[in-house]
C-alpha atoms as a PDB file:
ATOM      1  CA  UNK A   1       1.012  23.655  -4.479  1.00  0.00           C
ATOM      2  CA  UNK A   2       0.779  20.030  -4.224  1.00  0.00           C
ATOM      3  CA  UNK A   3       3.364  19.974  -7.818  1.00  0.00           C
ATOM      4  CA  UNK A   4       5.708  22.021  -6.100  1.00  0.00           C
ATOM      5  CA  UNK A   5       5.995  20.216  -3.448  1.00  0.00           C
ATOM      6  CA  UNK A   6       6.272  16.719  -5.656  1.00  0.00           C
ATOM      7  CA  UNK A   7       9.161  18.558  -7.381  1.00  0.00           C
ATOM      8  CA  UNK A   8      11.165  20.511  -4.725  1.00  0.00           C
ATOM      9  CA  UNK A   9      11.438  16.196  -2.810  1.00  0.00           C
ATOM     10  CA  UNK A  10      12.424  14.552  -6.282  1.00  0.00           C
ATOM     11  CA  UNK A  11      14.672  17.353  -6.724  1.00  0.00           C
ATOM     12  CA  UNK A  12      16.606  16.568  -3.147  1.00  0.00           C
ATOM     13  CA  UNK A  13      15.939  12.607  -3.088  1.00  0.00           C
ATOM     14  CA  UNK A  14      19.342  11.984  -4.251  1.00  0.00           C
ATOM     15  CA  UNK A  15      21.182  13.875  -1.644  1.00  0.00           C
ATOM     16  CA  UNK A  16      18.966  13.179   1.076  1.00  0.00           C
ATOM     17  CA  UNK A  17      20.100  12.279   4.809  1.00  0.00           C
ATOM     18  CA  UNK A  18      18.461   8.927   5.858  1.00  0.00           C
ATOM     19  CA  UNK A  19      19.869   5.372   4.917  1.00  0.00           C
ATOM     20  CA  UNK A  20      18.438   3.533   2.260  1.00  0.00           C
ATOM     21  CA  UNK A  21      18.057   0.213   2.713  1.00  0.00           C
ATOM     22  CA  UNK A  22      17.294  -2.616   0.706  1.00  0.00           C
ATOM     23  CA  UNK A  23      16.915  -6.629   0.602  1.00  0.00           C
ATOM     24  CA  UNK A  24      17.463  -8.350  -2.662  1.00  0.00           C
ATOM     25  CA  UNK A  25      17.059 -11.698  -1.154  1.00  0.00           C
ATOM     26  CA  UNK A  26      14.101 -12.061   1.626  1.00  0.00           C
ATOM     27  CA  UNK A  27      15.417 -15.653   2.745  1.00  0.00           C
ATOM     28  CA  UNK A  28      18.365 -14.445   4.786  1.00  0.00           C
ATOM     29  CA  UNK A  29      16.280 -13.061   7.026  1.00  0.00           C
ATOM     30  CA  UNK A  30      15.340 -16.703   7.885  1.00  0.00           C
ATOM     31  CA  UNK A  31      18.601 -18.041   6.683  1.00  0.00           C
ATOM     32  CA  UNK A  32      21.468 -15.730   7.520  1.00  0.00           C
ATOM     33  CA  UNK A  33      24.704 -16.182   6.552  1.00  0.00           C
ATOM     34  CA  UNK A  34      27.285 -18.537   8.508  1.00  0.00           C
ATOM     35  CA  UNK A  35      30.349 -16.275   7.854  1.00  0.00           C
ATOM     36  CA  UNK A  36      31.354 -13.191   6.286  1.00  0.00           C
ATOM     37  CA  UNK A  37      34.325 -11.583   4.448  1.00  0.00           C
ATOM     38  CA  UNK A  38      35.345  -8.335   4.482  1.00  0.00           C
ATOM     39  CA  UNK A  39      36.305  -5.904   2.258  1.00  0.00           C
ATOM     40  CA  UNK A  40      36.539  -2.432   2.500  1.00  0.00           C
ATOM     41  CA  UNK A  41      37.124   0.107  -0.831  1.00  0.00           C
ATOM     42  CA  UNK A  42      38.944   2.476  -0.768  1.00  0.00           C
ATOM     43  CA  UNK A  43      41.150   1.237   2.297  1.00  0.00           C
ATOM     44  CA  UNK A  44      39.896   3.093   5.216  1.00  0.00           C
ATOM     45  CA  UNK A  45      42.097   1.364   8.583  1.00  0.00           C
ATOM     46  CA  UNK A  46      39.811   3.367  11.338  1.00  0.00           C
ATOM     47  CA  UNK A  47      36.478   1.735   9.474  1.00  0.00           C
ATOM     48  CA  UNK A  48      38.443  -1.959   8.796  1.00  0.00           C
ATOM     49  CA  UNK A  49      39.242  -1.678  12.324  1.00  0.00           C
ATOM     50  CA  UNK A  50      35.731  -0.693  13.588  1.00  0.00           C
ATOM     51  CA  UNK A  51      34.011  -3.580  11.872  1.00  0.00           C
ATOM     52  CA  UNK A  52      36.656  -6.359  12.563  1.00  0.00           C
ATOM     53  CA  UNK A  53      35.642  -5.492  16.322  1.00  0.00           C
ATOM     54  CA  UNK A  54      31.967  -5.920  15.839  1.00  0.00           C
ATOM     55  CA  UNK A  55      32.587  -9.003  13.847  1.00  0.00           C
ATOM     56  CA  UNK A  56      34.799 -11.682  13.514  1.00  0.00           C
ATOM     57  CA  UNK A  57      35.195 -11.675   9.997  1.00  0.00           C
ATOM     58  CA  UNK A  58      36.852 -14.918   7.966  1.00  0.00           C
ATOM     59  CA  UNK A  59      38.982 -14.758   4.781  1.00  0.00           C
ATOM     60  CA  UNK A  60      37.402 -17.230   3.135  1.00  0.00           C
ATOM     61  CA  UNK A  61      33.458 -17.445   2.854  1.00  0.00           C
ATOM     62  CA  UNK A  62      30.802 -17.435  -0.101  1.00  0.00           C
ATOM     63  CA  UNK A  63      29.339 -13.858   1.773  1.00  0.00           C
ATOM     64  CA  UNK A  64      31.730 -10.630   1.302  1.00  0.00           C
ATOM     65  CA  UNK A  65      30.468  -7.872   3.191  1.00  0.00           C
ATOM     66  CA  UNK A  66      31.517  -4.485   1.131  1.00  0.00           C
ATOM     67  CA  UNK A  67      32.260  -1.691   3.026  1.00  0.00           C
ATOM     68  CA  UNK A  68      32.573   2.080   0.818  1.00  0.00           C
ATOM     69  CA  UNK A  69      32.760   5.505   1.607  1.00  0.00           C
ATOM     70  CA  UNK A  70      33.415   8.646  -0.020  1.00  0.00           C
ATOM     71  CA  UNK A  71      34.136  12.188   0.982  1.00  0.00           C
ATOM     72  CA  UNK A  72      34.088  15.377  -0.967  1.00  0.00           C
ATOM     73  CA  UNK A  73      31.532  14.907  -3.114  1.00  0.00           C
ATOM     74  CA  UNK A  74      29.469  17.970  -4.157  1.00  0.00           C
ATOM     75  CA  UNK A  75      25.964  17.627  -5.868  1.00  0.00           C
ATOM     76  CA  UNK A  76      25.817  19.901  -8.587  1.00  0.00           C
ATOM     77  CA  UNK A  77      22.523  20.072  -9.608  1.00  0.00           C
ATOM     78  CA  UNK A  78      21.262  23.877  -9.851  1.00  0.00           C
ATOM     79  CA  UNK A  79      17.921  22.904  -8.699  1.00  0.00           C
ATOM     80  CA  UNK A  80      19.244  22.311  -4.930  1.00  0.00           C
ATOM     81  CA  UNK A  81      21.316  25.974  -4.563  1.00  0.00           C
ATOM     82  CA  UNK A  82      19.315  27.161  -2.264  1.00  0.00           C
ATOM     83  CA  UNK A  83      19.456  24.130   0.001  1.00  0.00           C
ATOM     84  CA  UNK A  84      22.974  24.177  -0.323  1.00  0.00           C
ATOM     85  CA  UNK A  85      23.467  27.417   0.792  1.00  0.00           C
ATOM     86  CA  UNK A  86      21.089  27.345   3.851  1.00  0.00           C
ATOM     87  CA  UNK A  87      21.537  23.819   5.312  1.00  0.00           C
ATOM     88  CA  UNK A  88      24.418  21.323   5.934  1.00  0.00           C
ATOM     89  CA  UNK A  89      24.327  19.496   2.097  1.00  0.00           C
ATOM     90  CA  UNK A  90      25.723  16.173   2.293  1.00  0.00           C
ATOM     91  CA  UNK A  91      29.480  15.681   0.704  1.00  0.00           C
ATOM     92  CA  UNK A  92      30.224  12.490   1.495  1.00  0.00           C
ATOM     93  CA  UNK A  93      28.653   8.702   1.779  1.00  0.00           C
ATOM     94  CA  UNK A  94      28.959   5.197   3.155  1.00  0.00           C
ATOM     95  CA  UNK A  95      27.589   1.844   1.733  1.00  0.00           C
ATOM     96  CA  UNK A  96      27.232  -1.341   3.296  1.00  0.00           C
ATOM     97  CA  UNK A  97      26.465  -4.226   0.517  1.00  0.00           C
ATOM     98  CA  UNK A  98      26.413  -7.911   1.048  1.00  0.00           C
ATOM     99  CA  UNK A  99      27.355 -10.346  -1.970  1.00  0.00           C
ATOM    100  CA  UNK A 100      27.114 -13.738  -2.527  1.00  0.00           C
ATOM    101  CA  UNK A 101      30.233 -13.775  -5.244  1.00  0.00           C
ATOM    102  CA  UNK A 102      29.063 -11.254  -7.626  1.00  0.00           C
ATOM    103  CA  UNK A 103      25.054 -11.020  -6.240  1.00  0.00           C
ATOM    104  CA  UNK A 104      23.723  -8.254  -4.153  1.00  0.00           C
ATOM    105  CA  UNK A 105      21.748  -9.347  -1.785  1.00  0.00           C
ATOM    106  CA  UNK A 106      21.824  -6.683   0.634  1.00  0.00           C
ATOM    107  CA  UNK A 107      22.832  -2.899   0.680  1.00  0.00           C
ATOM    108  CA  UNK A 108      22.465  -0.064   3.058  1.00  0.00           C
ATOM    109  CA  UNK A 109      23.602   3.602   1.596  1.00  0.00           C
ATOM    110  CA  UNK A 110      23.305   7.075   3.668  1.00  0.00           C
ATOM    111  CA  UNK A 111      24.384  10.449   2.209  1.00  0.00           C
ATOM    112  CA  UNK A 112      26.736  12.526   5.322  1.00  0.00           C
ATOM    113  CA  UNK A 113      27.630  15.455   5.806  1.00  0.00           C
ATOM    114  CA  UNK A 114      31.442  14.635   7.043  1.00  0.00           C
ATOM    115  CA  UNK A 115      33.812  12.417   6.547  1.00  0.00           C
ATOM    116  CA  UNK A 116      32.567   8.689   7.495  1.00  0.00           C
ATOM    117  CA  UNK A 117      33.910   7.933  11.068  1.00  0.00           C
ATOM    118  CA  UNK A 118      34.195   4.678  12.889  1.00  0.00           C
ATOM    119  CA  UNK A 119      30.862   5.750  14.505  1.00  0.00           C
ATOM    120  CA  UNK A 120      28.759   5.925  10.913  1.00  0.00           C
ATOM    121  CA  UNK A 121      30.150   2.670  10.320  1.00  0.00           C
ATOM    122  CA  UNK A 122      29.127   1.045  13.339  1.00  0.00           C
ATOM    123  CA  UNK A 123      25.478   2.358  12.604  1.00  0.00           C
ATOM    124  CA  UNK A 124      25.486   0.822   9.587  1.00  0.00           C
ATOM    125  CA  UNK A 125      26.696  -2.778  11.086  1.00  0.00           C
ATOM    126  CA  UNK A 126      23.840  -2.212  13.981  1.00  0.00           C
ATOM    127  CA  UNK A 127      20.992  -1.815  11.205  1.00  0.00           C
ATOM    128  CA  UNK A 128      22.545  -4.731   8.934  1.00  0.00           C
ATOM    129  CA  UNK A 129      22.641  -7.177  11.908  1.00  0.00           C
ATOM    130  CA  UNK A 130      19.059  -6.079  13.104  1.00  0.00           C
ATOM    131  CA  UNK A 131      18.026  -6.884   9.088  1.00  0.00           C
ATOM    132  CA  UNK A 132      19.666  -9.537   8.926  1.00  0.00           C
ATOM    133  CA  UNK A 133      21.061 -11.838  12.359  1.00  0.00           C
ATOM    134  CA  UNK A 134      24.300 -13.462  11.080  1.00  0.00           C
ATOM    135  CA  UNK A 135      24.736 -16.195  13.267  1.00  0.00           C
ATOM    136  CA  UNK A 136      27.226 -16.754  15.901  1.00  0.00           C
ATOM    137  CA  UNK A 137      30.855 -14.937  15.502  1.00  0.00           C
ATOM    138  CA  UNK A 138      29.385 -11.758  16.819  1.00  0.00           C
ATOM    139  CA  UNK A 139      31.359  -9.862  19.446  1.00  0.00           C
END
């Protein structure tokens, strides 16, 4: 029982329906960044919009914050049929990253089940300020 259970969760971990977060670099948390860029790929103006009133975001600054979302995606795996057909399967995701020029150093990633909205993306700035407290600039 306990190997069907093992299998059924790696099956579904990839289209799962909590955020994933992770820190590459542990001394931002003690040393945040002093400013951030923005970019957001593909160009979404609702979610550009969102974060530029959470933040007041510079042009140019060593930290890019990388904003990405998808829709219509469709997992295709066999093995999760049945969980398609009985629950609301995600089809779409967001990802938060921060980069010092070509490093990750931070990156948040949640599977949805819509379209990512304005409020998604304002979850995602909440949890990456609470990780890590860039200073001052905040609105």
């Amino acid at each position: 029982m306990t190997l069907l259970v093992s299998t059924l969760i790696s099956l579904i971990h990839g289209c799962g329906d909590s955020a994933v977060v992770k820190l590459y670099d542990s001394n931002l948390t003690r040393h945040p960044p002093r400013c951030l860029a923005l970019r957001v790929f593909p160009p979404d103006p609702a979610a550009e919009k969102r974060l530029r009133t959470l933040y007041t975001f510079t042009g140019k600054c060593p930290y890019t914050l990388e904003l990405s979302t998808k829709a219509g995606i469709h997992c295709n795996s066999n093995a999760n049929a049945p969980l398609k057909a009985t629950s609301n399967f995600p089809s779409a995701y967001l990802r938060l990253e921060l980069r010092e020029g070509m490093r990750l150093l931070y990156s948040y990633y949640i599977d949805l089940t819509e379209v990512p909205g304005p409020e998604d993306v304002e979850r995602a700035w909440e949890r990456f300020s609470k990780d890590i407290p860039v200073e001052g600039r905040s609105r």
